[in-house]
C-alpha atoms as a PDB file:
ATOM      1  CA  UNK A   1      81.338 116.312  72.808  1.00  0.00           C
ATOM      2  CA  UNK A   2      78.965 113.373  71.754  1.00  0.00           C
ATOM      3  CA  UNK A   3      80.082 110.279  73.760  1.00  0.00           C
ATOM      4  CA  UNK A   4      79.342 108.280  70.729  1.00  0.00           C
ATOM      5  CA  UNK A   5      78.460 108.618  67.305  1.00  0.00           C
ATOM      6  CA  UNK A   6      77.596 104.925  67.348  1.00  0.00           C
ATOM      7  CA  UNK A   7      76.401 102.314  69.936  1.00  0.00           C
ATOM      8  CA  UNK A   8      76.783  98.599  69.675  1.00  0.00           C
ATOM      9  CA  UNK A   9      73.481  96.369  69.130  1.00  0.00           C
ATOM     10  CA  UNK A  10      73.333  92.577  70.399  1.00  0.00           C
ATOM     11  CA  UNK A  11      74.765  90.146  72.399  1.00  0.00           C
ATOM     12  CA  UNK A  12      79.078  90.993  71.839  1.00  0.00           C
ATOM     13  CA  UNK A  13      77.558  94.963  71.528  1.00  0.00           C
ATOM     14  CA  UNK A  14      76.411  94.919  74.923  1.00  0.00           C
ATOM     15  CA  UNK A  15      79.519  92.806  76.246  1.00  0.00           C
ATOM     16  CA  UNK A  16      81.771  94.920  74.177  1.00  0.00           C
ATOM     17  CA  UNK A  17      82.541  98.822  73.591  1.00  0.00           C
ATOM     18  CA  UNK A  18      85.787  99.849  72.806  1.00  0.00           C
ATOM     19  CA  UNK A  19      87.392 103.460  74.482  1.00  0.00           C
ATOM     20  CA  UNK A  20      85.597 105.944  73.218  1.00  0.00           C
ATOM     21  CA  UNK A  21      87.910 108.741  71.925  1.00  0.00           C
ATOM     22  CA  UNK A  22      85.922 112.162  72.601  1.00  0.00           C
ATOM     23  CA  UNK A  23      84.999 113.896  69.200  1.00  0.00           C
ATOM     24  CA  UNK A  24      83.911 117.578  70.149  1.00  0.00           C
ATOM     25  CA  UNK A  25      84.359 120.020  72.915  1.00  0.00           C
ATOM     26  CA  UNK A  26      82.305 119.484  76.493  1.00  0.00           C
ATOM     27  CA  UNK A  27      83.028 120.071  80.304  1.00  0.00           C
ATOM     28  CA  UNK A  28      82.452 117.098  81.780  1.00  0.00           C
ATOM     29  CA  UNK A  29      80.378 113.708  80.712  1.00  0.00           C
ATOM     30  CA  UNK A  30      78.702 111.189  83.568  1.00  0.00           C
ATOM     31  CA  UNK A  31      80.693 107.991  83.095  1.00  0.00           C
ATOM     32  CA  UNK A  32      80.535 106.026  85.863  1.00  0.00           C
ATOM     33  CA  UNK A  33      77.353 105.132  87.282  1.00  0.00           C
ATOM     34  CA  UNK A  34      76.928 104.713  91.296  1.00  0.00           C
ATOM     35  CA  UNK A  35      76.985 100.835  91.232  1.00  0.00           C
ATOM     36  CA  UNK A  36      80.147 100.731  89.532  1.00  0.00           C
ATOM     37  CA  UNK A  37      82.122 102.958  91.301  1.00  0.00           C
ATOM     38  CA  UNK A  38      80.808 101.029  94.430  1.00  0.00           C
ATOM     39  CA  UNK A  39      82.180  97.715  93.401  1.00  0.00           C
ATOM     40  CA  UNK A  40      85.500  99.507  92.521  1.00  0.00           C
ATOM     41  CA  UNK A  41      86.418 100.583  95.917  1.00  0.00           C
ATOM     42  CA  UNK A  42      84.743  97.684  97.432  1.00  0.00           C
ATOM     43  CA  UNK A  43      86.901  95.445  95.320  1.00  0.00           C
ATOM     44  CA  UNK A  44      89.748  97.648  96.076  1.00  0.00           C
ATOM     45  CA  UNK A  45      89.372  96.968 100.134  1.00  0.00           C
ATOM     46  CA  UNK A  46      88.786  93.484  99.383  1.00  0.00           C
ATOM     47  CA  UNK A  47      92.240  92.805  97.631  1.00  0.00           C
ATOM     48  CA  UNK A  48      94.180  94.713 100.513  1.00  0.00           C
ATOM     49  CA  UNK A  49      92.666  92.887 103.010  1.00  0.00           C
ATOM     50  CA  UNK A  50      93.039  89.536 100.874  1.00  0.00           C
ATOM     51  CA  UNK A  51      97.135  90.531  99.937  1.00  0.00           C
ATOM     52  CA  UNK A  52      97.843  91.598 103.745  1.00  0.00           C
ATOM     53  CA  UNK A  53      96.033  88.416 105.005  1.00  0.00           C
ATOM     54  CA  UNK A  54      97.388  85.796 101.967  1.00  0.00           C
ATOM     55  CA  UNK A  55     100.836  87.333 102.371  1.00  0.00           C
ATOM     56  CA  UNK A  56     100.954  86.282 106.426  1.00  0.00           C
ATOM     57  CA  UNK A  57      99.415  82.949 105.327  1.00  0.00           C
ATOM     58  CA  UNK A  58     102.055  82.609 102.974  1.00  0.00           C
ATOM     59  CA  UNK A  59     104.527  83.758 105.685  1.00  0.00           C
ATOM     60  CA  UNK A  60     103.260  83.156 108.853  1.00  0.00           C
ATOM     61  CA  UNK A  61     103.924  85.398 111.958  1.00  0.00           C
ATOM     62  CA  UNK A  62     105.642  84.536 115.013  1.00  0.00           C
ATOM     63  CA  UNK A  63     103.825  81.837 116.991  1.00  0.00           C
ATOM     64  CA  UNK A  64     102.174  83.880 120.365  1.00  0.00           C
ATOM     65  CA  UNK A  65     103.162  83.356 123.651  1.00  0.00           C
ATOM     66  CA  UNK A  66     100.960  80.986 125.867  1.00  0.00           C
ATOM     67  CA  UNK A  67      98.378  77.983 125.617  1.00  0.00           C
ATOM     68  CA  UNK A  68      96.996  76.810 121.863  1.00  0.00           C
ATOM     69  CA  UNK A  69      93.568  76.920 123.283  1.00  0.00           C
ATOM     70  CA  UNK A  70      93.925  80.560 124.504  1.00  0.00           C
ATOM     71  CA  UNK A  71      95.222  81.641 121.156  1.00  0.00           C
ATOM     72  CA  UNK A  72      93.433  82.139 117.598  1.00  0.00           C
ATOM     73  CA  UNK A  73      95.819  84.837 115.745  1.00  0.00           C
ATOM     74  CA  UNK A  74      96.164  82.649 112.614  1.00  0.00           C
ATOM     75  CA  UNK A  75      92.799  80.952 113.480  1.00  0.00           C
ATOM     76  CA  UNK A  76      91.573  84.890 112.799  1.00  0.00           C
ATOM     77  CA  UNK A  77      93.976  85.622 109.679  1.00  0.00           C
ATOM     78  CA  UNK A  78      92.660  82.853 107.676  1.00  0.00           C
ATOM     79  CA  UNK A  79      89.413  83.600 108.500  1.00  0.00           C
ATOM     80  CA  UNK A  80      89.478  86.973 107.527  1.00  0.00           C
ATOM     81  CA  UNK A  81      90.750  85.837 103.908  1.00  0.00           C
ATOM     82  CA  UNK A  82      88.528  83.375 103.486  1.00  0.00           C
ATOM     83  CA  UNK A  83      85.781  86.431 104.074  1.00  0.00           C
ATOM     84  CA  UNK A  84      87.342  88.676 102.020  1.00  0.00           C
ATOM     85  CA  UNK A  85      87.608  86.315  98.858  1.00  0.00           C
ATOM     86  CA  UNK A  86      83.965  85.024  99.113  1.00  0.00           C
ATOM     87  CA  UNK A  87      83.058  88.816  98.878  1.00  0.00           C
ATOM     88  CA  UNK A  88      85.291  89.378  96.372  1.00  0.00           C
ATOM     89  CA  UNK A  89      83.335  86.665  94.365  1.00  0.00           C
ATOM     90  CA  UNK A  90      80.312  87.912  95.201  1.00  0.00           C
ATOM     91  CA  UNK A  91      81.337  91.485  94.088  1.00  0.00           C
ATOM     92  CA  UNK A  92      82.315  90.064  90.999  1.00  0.00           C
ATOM     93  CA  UNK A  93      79.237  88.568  90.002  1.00  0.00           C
ATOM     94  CA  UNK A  94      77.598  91.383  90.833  1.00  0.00           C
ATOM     95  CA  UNK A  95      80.335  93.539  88.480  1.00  0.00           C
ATOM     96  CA  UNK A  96      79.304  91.183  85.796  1.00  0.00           C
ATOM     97  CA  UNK A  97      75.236  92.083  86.074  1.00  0.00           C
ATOM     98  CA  UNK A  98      76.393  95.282  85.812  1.00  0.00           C
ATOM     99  CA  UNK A  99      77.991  94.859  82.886  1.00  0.00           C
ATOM    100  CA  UNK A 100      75.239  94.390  80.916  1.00  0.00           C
ATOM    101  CA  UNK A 101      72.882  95.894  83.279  1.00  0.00           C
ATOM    102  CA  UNK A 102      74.669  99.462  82.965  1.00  0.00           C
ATOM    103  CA  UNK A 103      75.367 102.296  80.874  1.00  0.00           C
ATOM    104  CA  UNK A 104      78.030 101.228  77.718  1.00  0.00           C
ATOM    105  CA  UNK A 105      80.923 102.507  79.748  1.00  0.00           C
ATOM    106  CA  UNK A 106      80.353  99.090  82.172  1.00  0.00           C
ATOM    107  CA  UNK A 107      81.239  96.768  79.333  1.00  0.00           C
ATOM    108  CA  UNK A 108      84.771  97.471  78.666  1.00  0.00           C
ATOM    109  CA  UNK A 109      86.091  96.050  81.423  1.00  0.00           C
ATOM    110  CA  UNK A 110      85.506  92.630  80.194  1.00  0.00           C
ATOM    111  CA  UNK A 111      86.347  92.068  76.606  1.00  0.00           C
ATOM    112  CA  UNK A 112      88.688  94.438  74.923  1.00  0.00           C
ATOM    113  CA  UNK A 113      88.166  94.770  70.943  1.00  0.00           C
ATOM    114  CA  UNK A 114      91.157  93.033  70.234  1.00  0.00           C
ATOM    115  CA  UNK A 115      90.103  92.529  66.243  1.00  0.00           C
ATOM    116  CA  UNK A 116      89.893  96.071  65.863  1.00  0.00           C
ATOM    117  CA  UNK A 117      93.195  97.132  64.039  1.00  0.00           C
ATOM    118  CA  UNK A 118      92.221 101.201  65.048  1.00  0.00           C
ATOM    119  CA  UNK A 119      92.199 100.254  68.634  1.00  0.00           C
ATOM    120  CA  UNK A 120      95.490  98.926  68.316  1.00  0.00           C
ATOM    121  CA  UNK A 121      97.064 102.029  66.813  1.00  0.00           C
ATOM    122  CA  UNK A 122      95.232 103.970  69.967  1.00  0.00           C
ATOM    123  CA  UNK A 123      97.014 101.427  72.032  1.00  0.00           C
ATOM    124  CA  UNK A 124     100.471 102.188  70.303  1.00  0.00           C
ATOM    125  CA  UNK A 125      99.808 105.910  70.951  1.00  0.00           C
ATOM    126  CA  UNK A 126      98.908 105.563  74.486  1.00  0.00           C
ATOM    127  CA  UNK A 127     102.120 103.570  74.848  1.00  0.00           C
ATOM    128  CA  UNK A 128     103.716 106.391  73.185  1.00  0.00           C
ATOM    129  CA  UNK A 129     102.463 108.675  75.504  1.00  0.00           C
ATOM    130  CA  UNK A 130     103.011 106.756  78.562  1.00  0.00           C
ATOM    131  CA  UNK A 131     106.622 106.664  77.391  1.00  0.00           C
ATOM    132  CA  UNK A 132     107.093 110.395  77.021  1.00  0.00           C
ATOM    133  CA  UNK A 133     107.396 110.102  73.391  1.00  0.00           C
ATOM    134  CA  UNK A 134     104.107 111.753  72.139  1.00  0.00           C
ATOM    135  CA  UNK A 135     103.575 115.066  72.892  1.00  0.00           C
ATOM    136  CA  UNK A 136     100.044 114.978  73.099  1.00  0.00           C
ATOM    137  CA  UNK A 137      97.380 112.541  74.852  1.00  0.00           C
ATOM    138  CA  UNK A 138      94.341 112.088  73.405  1.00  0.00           C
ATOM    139  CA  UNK A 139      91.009 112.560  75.006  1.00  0.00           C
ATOM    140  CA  UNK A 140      88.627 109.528  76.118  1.00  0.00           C
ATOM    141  CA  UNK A 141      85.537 109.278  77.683  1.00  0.00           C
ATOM    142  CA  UNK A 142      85.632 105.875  79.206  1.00  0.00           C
ATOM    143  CA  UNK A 143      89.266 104.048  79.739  1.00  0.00           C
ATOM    144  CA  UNK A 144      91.920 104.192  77.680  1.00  0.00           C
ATOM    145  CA  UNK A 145      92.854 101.835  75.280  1.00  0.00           C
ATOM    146  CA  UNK A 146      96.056 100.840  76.565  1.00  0.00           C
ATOM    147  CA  UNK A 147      94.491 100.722  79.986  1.00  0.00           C
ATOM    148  CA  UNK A 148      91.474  98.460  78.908  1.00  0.00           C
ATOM    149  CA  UNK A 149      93.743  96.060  77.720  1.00  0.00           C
ATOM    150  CA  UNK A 150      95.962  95.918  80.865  1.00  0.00           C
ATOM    151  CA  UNK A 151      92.957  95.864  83.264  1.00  0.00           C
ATOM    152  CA  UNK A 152      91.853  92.748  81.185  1.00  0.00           C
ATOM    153  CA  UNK A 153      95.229  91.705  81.203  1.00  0.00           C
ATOM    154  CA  UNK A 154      96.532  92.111  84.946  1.00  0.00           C
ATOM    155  CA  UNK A 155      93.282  91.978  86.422  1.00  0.00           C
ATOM    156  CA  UNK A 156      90.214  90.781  85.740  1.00  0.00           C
ATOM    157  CA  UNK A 157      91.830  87.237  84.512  1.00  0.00           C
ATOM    158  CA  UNK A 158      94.236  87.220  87.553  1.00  0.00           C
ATOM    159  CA  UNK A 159      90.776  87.543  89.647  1.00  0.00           C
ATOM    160  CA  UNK A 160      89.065  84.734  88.254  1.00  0.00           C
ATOM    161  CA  UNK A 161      92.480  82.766  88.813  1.00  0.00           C
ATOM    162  CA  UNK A 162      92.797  84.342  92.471  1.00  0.00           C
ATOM    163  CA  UNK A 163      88.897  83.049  93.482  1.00  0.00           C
ATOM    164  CA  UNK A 164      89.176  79.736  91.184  1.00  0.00           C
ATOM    165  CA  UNK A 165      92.427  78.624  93.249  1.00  0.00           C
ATOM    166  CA  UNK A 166      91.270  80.161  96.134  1.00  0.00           C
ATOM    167  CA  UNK A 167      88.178  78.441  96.670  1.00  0.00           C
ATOM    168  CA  UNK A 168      89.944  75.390  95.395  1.00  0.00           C
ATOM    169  CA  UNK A 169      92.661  75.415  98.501  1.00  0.00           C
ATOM    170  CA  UNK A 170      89.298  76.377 100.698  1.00  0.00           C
ATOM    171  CA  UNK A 171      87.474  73.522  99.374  1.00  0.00           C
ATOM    172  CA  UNK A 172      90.541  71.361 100.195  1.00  0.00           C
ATOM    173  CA  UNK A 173      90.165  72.024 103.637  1.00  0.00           C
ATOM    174  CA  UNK A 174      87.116  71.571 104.050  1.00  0.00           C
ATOM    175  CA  UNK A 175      87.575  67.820 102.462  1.00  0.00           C
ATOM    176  CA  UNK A 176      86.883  65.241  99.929  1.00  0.00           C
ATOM    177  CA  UNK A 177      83.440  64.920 100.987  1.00  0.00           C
ATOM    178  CA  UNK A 178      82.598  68.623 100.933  1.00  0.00           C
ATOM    179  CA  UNK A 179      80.139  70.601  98.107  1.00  0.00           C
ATOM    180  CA  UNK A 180      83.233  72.746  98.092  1.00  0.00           C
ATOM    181  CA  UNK A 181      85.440  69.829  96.609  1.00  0.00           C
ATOM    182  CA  UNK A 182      82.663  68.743  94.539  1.00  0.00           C
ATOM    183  CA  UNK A 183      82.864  72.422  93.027  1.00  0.00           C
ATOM    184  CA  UNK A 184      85.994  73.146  92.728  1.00  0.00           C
ATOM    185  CA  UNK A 185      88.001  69.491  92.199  1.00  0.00           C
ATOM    186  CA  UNK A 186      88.468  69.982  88.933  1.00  0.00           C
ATOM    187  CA  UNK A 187      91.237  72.957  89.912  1.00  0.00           C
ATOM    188  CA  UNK A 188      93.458  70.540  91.061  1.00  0.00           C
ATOM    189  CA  UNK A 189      93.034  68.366  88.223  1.00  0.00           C
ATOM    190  CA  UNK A 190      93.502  71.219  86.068  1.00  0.00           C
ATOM    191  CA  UNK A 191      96.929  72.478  87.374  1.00  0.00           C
ATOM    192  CA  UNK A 192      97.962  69.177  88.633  1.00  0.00           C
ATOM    193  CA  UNK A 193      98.112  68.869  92.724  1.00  0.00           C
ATOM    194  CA  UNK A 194      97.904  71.303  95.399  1.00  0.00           C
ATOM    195  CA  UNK A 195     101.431  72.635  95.092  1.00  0.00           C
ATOM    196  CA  UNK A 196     100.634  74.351  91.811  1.00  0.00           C
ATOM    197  CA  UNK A 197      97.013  75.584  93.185  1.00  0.00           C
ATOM    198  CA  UNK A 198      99.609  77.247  96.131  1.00  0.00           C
ATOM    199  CA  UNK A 199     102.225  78.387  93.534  1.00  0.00           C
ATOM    200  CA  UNK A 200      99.715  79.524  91.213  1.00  0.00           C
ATOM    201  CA  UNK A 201      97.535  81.387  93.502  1.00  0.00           C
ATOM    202  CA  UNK A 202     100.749  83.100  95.447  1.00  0.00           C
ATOM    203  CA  UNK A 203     101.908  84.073  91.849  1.00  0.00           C
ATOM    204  CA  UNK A 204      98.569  85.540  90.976  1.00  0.00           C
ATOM    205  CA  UNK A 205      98.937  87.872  94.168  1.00  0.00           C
ATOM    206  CA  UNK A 206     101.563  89.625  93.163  1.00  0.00           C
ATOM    207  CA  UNK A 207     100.236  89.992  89.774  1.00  0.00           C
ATOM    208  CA  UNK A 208      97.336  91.666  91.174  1.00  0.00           C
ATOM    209  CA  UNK A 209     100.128  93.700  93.602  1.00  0.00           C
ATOM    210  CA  UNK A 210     101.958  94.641  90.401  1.00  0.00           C
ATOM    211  CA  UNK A 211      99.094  95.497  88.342  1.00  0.00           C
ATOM    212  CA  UNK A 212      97.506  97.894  91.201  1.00  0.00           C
ATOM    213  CA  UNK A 213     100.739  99.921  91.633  1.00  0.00           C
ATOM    214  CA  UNK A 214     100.823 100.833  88.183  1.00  0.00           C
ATOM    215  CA  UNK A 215      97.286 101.513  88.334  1.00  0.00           C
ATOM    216  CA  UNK A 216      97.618 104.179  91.150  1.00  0.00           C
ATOM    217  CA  UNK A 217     100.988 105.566  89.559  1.00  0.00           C
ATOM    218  CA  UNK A 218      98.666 105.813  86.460  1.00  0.00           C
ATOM    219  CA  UNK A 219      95.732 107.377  87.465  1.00  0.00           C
ATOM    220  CA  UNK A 220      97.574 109.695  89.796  1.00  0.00           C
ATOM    221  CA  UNK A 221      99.914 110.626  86.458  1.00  0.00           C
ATOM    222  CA  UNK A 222      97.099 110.980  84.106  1.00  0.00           C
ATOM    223  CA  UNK A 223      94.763 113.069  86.691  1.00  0.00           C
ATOM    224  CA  UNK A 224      98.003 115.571  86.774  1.00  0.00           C
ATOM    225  CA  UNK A 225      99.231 115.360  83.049  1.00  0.00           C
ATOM    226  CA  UNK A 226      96.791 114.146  80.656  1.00  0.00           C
ATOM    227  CA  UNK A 227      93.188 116.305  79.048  1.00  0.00           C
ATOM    228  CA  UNK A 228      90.647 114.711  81.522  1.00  0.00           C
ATOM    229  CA  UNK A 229      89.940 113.772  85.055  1.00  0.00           C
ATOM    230  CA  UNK A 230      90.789 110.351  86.181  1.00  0.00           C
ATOM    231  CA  UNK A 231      91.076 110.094  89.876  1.00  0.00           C
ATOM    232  CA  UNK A 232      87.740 112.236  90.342  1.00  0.00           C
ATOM    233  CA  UNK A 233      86.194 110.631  88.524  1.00  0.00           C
ATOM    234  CA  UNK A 234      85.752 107.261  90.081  1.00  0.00           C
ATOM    235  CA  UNK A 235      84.392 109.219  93.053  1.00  0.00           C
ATOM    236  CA  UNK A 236      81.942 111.219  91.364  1.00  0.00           C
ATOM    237  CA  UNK A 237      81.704 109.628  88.378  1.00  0.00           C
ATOM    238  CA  UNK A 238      81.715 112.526  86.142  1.00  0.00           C
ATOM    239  CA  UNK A 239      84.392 112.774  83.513  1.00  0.00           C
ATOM    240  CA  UNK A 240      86.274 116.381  83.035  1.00  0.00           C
ATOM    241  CA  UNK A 241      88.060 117.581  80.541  1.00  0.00           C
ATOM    242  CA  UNK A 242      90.443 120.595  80.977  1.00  0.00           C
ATOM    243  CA  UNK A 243      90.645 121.505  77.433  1.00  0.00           C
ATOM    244  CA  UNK A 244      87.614 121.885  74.675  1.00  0.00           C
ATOM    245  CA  UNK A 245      90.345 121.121  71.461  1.00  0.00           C
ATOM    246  CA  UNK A 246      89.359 117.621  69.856  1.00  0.00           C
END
């Protein structure tokens, strides 16, 4: 199985490679290169920790029994979330080094082919499968189709909305006078006052919630059902397939 017959040249080549739909029989092909599957499960920790923490922010626990001064539970909530989202950031810019700093597989993440009218009928079939109507999935190397676009979709926007508004409602605490509020103002002015930076940054949470259920459900279904390793894969980063028919 060649992983490509062509590879994108230039600046949208590098930024852009659409799933590659595996030609000819092979075992197994390296996909995912160490770096990436580091930020993966990096990132992964980082949004538990920030949903767990943002969720008791948004709801706070019961106050604890005793003097203020003796007491820091929420003091220590909040400052674990603030952690986790400045090395979510950080992550994040590093994802996006990697994107052009990796193997082709690292730039679909960011900018699915949307112009391409054949990767929109392999995004009809994958729906098809998903839906138990096809009979038969077809083999990829890198993601999906379907699930490029819903990664782009359901994730890596809602990111850069979760760090934009979240360094925004940092930078508001920290005050008017702050680099943070010199950085990060124009949020405000953007979405209009700090209730819609709240609203819009507790929404995005439970995008990102939604969006990583379906993910696991995925992964877990396709690793079981479909012609190639999935979760495995993002471990080793070696791509099976379980079949050598095209």
């Amino acid at each position: 199985m060649s992983e490509s017959t062509e590879r994108d040249t230039g600046f949208l080549g590098k930024l852009v490679h659409s799933a590659t739909e595996a030609k000819s029989p092979a075992e197994k092909v390296y996909v995912y290169e160490a770096p990436l599957r580091l930020w993966h499960w990096v990132n992964a920790l980082c949004i538990v920790v920030l949903c767990v923490t943002g969720y008791l922010i948004g709801s706070p626990p019961n106050s604890v029994m005793g003097e203020a001064s003796a007491n820091f539970q929420f003091g220590y909530i909040r400052m674990i979330h603030f952690a986790a989202g400045q090395f979510l950031a950080v992550a994040l810019l590093y994802r996006i080094f990697w994107a052009f700093a990796g193997n082709h597989h690292s730039h679909q993440l960011f900018l699915p082919p949307v112009w391409s009218g054949k990767w929109w009928g392999e995004v009809w079939h994958e729906v098809k499968w998903y839906a138990f109507v096809a009979d038969t999935p077809k083999k990829y190397i890198g993601h999906n189709p379907l699930a490029q676009l819903a990664m782009f979709l359901m994730f890596v926007i809602p990111l850069f909305v979760a760090i934009f508004t979240g360094f925004a409602l940092y930078a508001e605490g920290q005050g008017i006078d702050s680099w943070w509020y010199a950085a990060f103002s124009w949020v405000f002015t953007l979405l209009g006052d700090s209730f819609w930076v709240h609203t819009v940054h507790h929404v995005n949470m439970w995008i990102i919630i939604i969006f990583a259920m379906i993910h696991i459900y995925v992964a877990v279904r396709e690793d079981i059902m479909s012609r190639q390793s999935l979760v495995s894969t993002m471990i080793s980063g070696w791509r099976f397939f379980k079949d050598d028919r095209e």
